[in-house]
C-alpha atoms as a PDB file:
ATOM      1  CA  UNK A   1     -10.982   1.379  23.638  1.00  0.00           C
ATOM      2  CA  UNK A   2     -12.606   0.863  20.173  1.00  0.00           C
ATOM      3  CA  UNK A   3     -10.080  -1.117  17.827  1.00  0.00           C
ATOM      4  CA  UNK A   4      -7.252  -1.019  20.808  1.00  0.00           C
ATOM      5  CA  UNK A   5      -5.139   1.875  21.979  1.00  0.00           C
ATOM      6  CA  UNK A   6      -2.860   2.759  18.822  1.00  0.00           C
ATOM      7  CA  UNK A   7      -6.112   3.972  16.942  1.00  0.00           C
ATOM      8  CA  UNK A   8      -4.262   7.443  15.910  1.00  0.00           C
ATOM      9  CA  UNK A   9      -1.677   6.045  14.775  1.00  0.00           C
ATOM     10  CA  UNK A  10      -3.384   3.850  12.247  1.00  0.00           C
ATOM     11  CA  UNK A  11      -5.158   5.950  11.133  1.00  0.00           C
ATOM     12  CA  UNK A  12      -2.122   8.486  10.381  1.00  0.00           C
ATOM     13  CA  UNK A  13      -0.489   5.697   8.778  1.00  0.00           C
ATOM     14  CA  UNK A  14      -3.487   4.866   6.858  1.00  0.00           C
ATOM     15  CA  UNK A  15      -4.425   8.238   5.745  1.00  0.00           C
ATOM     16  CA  UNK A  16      -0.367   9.544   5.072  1.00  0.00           C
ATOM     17  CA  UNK A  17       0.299   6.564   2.901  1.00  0.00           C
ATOM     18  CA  UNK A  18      -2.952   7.485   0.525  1.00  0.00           C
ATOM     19  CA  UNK A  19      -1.746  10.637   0.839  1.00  0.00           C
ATOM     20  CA  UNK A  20       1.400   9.864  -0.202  1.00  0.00           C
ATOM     21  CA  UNK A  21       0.625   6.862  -3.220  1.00  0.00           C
ATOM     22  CA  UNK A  22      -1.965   9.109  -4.625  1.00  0.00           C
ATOM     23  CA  UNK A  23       0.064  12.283  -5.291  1.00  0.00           C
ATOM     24  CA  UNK A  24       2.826  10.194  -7.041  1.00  0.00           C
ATOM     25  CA  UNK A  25       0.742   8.036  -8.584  1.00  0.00           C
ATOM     26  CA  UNK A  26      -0.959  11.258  -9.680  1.00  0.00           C
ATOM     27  CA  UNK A  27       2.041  13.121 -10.756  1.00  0.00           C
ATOM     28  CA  UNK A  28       3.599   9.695 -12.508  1.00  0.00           C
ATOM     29  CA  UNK A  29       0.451   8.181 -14.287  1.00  0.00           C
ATOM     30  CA  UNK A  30      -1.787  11.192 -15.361  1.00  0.00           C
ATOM     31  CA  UNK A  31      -4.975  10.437 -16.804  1.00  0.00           C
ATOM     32  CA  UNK A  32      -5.098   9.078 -20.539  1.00  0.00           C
ATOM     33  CA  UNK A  33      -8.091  10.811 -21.331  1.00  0.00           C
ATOM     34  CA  UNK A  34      -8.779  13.774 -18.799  1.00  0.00           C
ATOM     35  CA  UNK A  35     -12.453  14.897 -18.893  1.00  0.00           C
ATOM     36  CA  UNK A  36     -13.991  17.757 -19.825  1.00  0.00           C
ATOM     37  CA  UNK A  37     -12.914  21.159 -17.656  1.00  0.00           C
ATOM     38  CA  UNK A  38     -10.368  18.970 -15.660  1.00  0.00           C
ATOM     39  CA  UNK A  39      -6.786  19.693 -15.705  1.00  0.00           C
ATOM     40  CA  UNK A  40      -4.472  17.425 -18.236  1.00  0.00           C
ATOM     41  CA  UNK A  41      -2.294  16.370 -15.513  1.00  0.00           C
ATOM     42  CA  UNK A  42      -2.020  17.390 -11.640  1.00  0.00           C
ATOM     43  CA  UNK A  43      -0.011  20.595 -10.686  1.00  0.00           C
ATOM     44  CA  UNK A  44       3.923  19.600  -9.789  1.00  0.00           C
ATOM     45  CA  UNK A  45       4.612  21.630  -7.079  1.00  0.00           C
ATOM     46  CA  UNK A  46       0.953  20.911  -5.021  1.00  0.00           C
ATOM     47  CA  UNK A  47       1.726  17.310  -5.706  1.00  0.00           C
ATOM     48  CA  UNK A  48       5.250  17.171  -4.014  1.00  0.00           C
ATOM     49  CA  UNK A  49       4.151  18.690  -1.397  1.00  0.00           C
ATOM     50  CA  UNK A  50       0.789  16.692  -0.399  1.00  0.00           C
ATOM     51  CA  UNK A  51       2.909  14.033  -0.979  1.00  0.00           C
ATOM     52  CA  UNK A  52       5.928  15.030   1.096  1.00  0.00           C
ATOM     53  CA  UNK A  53       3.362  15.809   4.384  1.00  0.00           C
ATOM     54  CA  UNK A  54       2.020  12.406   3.528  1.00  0.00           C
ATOM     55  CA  UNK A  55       5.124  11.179   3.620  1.00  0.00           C
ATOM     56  CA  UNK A  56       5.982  12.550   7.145  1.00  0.00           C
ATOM     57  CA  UNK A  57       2.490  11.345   8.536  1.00  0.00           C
ATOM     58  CA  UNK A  58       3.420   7.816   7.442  1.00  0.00           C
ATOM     59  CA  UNK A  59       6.801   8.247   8.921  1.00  0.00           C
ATOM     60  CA  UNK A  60       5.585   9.462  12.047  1.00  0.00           C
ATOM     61  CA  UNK A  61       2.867   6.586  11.916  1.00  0.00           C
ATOM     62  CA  UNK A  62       5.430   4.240  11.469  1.00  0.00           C
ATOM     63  CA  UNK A  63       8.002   5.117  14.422  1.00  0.00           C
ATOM     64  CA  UNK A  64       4.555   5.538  16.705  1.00  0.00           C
ATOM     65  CA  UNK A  65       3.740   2.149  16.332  1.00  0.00           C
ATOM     66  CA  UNK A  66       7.052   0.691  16.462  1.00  0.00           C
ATOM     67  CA  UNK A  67       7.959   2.882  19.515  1.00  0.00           C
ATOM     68  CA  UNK A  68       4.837   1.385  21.235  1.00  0.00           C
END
């Protein structure tokens, strides 16, 4: 199988984590200088939760490879 048999999981663990680092680094450290028409910093509540399901996918990518 192409790059061995825990492919999935990887990849959840790979894409949860950004998932998860980006939102708080998003909510944390907003932009000094936002640019023109965007938002001044990133909505709270969407944040915590794209971060909280990232979260849980690198969780879950965690215990799959561990458990494997």
């Amino acid at each position: 199988m192409f790059l061995g048999d825990d492919l999935l999981a990887w990849l959840l663990l790979a894409v949860g984590g950004a998932l998860f680092v980006g939102n708080v680094m998003a909510i944390v450290r907003p932009p000094d200088k936002p640019e023109e028409g965007s938002l001044s910093r990133a909505p709270l509540g969407r944040s915590l939760l794209m971060a909280a399901i990232g979260l849980v996918g690198t969780v879950w990518g965690v215990a799959t490879l561990v458990t494997s």
